[in-house]
C-alpha atoms as a PDB file:
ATOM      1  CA  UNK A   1      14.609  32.942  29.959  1.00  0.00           C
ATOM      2  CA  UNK A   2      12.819  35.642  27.653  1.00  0.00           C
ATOM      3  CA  UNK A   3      10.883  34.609  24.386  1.00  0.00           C
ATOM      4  CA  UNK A   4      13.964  34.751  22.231  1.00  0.00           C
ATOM      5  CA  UNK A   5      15.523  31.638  23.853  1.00  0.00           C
ATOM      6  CA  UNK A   6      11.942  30.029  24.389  1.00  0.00           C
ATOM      7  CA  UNK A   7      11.100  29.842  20.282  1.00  0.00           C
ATOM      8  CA  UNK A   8      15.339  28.615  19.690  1.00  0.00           C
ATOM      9  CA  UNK A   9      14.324  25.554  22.338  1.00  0.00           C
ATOM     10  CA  UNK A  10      11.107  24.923  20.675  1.00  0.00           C
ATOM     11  CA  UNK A  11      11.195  21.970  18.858  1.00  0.00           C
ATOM     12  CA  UNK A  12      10.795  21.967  15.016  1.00  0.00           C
ATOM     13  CA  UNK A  13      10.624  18.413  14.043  1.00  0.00           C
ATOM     14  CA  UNK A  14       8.917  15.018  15.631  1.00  0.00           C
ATOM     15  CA  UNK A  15       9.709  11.381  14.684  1.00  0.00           C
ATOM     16  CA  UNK A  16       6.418   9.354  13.924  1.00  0.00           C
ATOM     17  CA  UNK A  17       5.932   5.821  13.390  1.00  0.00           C
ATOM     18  CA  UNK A  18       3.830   4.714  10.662  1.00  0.00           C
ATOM     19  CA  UNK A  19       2.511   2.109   8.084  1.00  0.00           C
ATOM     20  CA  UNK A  20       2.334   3.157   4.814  1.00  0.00           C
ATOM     21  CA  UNK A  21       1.916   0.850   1.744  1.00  0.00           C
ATOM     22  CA  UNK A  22       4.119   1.100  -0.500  1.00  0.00           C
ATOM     23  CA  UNK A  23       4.291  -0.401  -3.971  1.00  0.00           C
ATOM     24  CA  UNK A  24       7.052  -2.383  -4.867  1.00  0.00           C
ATOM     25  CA  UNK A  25       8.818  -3.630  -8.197  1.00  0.00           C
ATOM     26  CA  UNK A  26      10.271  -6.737  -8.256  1.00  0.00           C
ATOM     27  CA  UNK A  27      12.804  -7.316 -10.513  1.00  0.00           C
ATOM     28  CA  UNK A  28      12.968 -11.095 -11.954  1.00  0.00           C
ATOM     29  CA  UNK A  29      15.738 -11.024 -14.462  1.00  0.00           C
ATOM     30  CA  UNK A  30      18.506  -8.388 -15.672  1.00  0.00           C
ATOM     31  CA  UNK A  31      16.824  -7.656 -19.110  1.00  0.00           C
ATOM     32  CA  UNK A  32      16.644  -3.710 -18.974  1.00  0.00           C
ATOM     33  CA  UNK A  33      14.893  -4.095 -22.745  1.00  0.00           C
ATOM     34  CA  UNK A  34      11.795  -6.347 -21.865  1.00  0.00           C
ATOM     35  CA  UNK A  35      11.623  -4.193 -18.575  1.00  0.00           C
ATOM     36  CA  UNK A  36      10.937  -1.019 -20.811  1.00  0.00           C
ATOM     37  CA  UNK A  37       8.572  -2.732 -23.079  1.00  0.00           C
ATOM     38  CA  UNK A  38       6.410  -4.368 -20.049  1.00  0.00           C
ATOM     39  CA  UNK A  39       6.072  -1.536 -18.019  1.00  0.00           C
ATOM     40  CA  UNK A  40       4.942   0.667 -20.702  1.00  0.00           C
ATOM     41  CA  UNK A  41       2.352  -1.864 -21.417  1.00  0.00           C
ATOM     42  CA  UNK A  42       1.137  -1.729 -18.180  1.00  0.00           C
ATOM     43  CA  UNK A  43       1.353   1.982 -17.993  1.00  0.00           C
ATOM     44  CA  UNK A  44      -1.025   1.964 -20.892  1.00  0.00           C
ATOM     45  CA  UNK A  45      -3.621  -0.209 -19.163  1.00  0.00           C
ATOM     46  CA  UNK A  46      -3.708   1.971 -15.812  1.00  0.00           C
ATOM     47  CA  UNK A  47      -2.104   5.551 -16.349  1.00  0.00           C
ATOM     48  CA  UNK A  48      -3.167   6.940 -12.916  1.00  0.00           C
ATOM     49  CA  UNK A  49      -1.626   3.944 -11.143  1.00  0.00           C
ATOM     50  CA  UNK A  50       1.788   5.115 -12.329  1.00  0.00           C
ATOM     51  CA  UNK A  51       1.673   8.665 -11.979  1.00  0.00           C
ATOM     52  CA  UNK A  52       4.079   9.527  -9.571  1.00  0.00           C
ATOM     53  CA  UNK A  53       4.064   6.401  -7.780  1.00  0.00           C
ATOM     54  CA  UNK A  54       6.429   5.788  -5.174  1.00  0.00           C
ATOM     55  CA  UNK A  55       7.909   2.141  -5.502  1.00  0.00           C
ATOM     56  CA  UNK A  56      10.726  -0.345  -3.616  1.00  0.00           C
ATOM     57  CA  UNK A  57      12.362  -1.753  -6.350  1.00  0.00           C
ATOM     58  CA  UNK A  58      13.722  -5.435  -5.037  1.00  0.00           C
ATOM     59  CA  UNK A  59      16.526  -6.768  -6.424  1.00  0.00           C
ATOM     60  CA  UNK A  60      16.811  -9.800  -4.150  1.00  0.00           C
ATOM     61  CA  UNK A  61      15.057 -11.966  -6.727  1.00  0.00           C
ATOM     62  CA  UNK A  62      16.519 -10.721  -9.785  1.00  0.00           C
ATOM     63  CA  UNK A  63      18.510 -13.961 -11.259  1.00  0.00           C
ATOM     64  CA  UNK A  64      22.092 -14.677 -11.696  1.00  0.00           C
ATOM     65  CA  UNK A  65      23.334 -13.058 -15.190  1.00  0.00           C
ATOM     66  CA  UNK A  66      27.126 -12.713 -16.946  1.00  0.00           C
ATOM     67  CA  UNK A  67      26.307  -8.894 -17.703  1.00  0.00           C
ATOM     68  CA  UNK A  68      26.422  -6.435 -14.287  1.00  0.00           C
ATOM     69  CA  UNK A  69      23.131  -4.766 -13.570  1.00  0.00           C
ATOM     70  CA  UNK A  70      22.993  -1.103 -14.531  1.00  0.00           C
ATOM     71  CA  UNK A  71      21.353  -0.120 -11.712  1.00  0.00           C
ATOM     72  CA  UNK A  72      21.392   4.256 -13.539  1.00  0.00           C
ATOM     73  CA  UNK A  73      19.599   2.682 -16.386  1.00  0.00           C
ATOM     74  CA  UNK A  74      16.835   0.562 -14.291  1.00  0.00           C
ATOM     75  CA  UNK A  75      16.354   3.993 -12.122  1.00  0.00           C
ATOM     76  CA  UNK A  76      16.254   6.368 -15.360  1.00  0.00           C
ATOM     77  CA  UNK A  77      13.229   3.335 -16.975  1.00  0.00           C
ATOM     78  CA  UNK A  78      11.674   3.723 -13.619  1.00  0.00           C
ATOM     79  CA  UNK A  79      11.376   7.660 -14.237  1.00  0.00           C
ATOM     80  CA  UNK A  80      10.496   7.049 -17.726  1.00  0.00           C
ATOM     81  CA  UNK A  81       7.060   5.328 -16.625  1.00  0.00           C
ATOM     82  CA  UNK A  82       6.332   7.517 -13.694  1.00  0.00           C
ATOM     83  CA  UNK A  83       7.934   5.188 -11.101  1.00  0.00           C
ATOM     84  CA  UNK A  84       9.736   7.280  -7.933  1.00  0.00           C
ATOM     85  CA  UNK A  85      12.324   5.061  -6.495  1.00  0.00           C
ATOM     86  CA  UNK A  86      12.444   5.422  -2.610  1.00  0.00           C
ATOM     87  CA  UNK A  87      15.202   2.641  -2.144  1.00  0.00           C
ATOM     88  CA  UNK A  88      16.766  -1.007  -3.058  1.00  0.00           C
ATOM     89  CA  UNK A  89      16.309  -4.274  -1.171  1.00  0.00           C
ATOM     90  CA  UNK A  90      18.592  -6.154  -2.142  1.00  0.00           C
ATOM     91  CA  UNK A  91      21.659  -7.937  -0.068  1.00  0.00           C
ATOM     92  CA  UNK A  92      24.423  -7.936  -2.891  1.00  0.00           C
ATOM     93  CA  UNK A  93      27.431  -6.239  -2.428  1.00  0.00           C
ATOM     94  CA  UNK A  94      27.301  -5.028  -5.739  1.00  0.00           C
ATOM     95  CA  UNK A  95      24.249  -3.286  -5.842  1.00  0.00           C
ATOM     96  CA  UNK A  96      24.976  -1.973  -2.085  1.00  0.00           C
ATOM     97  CA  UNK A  97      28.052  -0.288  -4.096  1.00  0.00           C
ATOM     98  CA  UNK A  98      26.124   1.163  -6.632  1.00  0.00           C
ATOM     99  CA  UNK A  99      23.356   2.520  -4.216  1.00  0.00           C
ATOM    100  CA  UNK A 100      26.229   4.037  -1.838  1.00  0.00           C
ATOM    101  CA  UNK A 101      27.305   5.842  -5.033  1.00  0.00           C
ATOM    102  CA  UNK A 102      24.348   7.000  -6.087  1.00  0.00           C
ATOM    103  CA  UNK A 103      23.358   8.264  -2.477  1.00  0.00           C
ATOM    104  CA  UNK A 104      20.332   5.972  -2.229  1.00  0.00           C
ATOM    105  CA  UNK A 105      18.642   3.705   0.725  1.00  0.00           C
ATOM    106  CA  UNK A 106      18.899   0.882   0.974  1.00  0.00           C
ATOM    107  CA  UNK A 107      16.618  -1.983   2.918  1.00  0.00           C
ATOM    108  CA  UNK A 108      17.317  -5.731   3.493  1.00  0.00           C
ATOM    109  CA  UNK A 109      14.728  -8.401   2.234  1.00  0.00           C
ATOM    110  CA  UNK A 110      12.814  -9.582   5.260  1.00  0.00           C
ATOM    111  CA  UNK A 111      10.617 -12.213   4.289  1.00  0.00           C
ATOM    112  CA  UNK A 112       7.216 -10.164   4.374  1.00  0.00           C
ATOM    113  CA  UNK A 113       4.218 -12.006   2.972  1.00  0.00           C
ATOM    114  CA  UNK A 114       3.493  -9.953  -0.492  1.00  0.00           C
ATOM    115  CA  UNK A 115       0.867 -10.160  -2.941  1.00  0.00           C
ATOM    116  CA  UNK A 116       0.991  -9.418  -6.595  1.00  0.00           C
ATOM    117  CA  UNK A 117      -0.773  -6.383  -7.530  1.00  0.00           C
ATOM    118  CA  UNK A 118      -4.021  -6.994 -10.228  1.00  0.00           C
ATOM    119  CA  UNK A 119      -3.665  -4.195 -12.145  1.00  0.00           C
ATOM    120  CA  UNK A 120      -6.957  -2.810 -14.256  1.00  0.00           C
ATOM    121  CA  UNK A 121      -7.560   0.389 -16.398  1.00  0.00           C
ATOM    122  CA  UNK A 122      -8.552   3.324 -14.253  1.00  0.00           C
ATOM    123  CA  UNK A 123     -11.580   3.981 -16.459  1.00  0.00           C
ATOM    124  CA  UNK A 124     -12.894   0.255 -16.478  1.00  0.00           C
ATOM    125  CA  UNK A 125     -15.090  -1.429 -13.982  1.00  0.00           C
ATOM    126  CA  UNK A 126     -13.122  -5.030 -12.853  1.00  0.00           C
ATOM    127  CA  UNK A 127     -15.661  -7.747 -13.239  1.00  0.00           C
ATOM    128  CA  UNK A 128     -16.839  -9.563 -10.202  1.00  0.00           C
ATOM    129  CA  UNK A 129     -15.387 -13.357  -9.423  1.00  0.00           C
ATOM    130  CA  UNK A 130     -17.880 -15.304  -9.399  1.00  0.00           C
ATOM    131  CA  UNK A 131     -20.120 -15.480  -6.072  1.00  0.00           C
ATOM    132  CA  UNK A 132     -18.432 -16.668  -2.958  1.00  0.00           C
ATOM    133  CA  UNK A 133     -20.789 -16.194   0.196  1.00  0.00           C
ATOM    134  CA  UNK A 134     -19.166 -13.505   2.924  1.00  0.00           C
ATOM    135  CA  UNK A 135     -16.684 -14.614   5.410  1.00  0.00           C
ATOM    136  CA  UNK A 136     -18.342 -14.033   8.900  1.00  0.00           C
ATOM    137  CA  UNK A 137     -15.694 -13.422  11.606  1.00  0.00           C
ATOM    138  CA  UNK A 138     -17.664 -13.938  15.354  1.00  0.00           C
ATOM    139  CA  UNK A 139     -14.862 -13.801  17.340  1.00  0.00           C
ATOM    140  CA  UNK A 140     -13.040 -10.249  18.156  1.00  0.00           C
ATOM    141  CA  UNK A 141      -9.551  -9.817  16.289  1.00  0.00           C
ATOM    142  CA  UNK A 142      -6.758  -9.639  18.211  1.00  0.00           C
ATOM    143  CA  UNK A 143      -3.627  -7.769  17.052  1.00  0.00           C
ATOM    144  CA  UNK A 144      -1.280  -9.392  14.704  1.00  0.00           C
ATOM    145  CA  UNK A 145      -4.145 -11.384  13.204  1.00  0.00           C
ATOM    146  CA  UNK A 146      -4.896 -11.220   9.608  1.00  0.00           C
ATOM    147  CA  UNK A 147      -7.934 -12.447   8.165  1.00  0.00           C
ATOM    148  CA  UNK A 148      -8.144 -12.173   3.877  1.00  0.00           C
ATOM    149  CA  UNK A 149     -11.401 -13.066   2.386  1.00  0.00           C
ATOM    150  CA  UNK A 150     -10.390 -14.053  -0.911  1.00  0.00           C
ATOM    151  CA  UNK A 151     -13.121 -12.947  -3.770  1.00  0.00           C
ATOM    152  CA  UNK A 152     -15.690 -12.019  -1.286  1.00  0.00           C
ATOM    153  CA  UNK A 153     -17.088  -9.733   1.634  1.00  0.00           C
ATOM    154  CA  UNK A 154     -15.531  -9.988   4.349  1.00  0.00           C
ATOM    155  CA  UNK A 155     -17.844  -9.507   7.572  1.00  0.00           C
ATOM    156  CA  UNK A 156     -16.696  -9.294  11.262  1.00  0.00           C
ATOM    157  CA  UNK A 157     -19.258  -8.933  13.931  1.00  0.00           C
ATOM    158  CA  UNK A 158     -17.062  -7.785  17.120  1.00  0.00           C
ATOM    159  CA  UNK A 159     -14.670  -5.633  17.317  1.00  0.00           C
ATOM    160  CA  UNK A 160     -10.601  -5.203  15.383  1.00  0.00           C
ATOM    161  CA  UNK A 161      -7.668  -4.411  17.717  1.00  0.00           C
ATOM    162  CA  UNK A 162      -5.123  -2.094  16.227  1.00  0.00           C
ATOM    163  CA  UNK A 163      -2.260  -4.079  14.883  1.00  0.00           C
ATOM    164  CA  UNK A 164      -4.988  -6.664  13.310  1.00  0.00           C
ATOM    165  CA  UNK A 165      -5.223  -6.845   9.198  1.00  0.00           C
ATOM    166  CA  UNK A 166      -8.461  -7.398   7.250  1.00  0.00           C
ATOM    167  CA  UNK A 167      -7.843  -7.928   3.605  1.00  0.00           C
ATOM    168  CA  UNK A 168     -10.685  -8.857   1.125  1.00  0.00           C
ATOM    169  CA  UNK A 169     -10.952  -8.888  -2.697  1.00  0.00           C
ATOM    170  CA  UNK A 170     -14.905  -7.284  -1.940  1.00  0.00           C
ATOM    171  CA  UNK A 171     -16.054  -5.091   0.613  1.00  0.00           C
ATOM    172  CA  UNK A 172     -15.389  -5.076   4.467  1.00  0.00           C
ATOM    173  CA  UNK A 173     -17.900  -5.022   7.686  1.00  0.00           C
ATOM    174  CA  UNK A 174     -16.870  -4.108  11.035  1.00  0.00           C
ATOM    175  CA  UNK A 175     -19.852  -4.595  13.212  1.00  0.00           C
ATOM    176  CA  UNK A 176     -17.849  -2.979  16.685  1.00  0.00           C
ATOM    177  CA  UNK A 177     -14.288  -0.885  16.922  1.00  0.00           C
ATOM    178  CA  UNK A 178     -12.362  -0.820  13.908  1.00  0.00           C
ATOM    179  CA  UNK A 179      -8.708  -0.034  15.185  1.00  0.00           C
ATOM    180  CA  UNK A 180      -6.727  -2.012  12.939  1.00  0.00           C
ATOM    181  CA  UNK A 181      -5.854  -2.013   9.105  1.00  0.00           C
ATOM    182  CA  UNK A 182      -8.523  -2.622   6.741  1.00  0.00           C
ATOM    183  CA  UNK A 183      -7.948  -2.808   3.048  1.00  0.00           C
ATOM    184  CA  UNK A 184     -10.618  -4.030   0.742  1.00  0.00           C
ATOM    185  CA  UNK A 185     -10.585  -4.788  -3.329  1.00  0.00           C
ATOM    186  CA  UNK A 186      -7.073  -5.466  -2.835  1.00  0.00           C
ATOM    187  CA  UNK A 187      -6.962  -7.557  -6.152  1.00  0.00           C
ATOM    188  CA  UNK A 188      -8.121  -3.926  -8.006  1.00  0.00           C
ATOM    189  CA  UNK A 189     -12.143  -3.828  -7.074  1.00  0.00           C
ATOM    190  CA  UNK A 190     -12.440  -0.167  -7.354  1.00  0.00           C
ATOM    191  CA  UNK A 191     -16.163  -0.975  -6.584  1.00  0.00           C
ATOM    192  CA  UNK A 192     -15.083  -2.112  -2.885  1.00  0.00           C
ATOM    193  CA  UNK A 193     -16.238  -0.483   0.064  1.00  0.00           C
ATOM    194  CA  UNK A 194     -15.261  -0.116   4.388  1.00  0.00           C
ATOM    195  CA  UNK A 195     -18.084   0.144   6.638  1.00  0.00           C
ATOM    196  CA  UNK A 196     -17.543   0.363  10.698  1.00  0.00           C
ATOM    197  CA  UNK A 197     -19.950   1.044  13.226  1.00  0.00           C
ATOM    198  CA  UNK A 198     -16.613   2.847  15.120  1.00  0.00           C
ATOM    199  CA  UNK A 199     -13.903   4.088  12.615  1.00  0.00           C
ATOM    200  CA  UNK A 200     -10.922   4.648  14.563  1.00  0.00           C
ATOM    201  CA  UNK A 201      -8.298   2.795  12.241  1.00  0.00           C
ATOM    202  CA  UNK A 202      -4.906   2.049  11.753  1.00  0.00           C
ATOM    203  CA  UNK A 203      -5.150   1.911   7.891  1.00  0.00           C
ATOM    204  CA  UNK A 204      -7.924   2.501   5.352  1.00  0.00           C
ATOM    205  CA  UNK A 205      -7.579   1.005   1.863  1.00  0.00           C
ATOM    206  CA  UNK A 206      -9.465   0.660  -1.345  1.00  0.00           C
ATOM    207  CA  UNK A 207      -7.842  -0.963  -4.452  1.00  0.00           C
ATOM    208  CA  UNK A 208      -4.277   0.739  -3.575  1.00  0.00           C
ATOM    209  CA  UNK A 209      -5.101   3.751  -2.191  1.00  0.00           C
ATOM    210  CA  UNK A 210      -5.073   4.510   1.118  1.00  0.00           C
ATOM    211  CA  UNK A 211      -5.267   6.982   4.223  1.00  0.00           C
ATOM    212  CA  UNK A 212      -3.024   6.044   7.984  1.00  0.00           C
ATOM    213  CA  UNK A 213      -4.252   7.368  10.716  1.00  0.00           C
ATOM    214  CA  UNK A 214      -2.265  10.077  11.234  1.00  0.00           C
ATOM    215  CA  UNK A 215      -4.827  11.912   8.775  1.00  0.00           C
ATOM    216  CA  UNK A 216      -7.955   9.530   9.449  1.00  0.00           C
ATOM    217  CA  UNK A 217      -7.650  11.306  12.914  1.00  0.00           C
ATOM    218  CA  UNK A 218      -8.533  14.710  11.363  1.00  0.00           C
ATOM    219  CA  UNK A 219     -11.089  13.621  10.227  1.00  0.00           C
ATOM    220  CA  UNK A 220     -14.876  14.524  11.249  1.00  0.00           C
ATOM    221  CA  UNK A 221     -15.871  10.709  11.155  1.00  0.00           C
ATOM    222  CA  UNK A 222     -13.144   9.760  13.669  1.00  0.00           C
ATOM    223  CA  UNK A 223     -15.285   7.473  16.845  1.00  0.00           C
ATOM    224  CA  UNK A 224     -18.081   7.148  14.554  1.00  0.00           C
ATOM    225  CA  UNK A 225     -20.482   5.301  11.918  1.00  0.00           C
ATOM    226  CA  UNK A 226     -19.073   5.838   8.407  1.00  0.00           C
ATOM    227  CA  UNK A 227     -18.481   4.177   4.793  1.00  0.00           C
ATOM    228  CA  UNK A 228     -15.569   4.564   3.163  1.00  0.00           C
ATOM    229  CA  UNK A 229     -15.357   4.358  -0.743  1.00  0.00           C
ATOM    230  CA  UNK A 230     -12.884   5.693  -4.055  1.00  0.00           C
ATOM    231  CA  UNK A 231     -14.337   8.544  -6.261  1.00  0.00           C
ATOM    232  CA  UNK A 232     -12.763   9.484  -9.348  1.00  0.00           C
ATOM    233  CA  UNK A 233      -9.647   7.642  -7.401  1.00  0.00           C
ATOM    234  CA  UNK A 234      -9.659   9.801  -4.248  1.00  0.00           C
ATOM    235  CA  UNK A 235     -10.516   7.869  -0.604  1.00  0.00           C
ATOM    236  CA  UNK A 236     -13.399   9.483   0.698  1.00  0.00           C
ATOM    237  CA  UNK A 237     -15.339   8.810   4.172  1.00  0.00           C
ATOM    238  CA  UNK A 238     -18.858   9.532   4.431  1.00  0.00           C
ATOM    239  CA  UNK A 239     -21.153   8.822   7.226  1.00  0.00           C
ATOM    240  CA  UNK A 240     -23.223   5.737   7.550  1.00  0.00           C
END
């Protein structure tokens, strides 16, 4: 076989697994009007939040209404405001005809656990809750735990198995091998902070943004000590 037919057998493309968090819009009611008028308001409060951001937009919740949903109109508002629509979830055979016709994905509801996103100004500091001591986790955390420490630290002294979740409204602590997610300021703390003694992680993420492991891995820190913090809204890991 000469080098011709070597490079045509070579393969240009892999299919990866991965967890990537993804924002999505849930839509309540079919009121395309109020829609536009709320989601410039909160495009107002936090610009950078809506640049370009990719979104689900459920329909699964939307309630009953005499007047058929024009789904080209709720994509075109989403545009409008900087929203990127990667697909439906919704069940209803109407809107699975009007996503086959526009050519666009479409993913069942599955009954994840989801929690509203507290959205603040990019440019403002979001206060502190008031003080709640640190949840201390002693015990090692197996995969498909999840711990959330709700307006506090959240502290674990052994180590996080990948496929484990540690959520906290303040900072995180990992005290041994951090393979698993951790996202801290999840309710908008931009202030938050990740530190492991061993950062080998699923998922790192402050306030919304977020790096999987598929990059983490390229990173210089990867195996080691490091802190992991926003500046000027980028994810940066420095070491410890």
């Amino acid at each position: 076989m000469n080098q011709v037919d070597l490079l045509e057998k070579a393969p240009v493309f892999q299919l990866k697994g991965s967890m990537l968090a993804l924002t999505i819009l849930e839509l309540s009611a079919n009121e395309l009007d109020r829609l536009d008028m709320q989601l410039a308001e909160k495009v107002e409060q936090a610009p950078q939040f809506f640049q370009d951001a990719p979104i689900i937009l459920a329909l699964d919740k939307c309630t009953a209404s005499t007047q058929p949903l024009d789904l080209v109109r709720l994509l075109s508002l989403c545009r409008k405001h900087g929203l990127h629509t990667l697909a439906l979830r919704t069940e209803h055979p109407e809107h699975l005809a009007a996503a086959q016709r526009l050519d666009l994905p479409v993913i069942p509801p599955n009954g994840a656990r989801e929690r509203p996103l507290a959205i603040a100004a990019s440019n403002e500091v979001v206060a502190e809750p008031s003080f709640t001591p640190a949840r201390i986790i002693t015990q090692p955390v197996r995969s498909g735990q999840q711990i959330y420490a709700k307006n506090t630290d959240l502290i674990v002294m052994t180590a996080v198995s990948a496929g484990a979740e540690l959520l906290a409204d303040g900072n995180i602590h990992v005290y041994g091998p951090l393979r698993g997610r951790a996202l801290a300021g999840i309710n908008g703390n931009f202030q938050a902070r990740i530190f492991c003694q061993y950062m080998a992680a699923e998922m790192l993420s402050i306030a919304g943004q977020y790096k999987v492991a598929e990059v983490l891995r390229r990173d210089p820190l990867w195996g080691k000590a490091s802190q992991t913090y926003l500046n000027k809204e980028q994810l940066e890991i420095s070491a410890l």
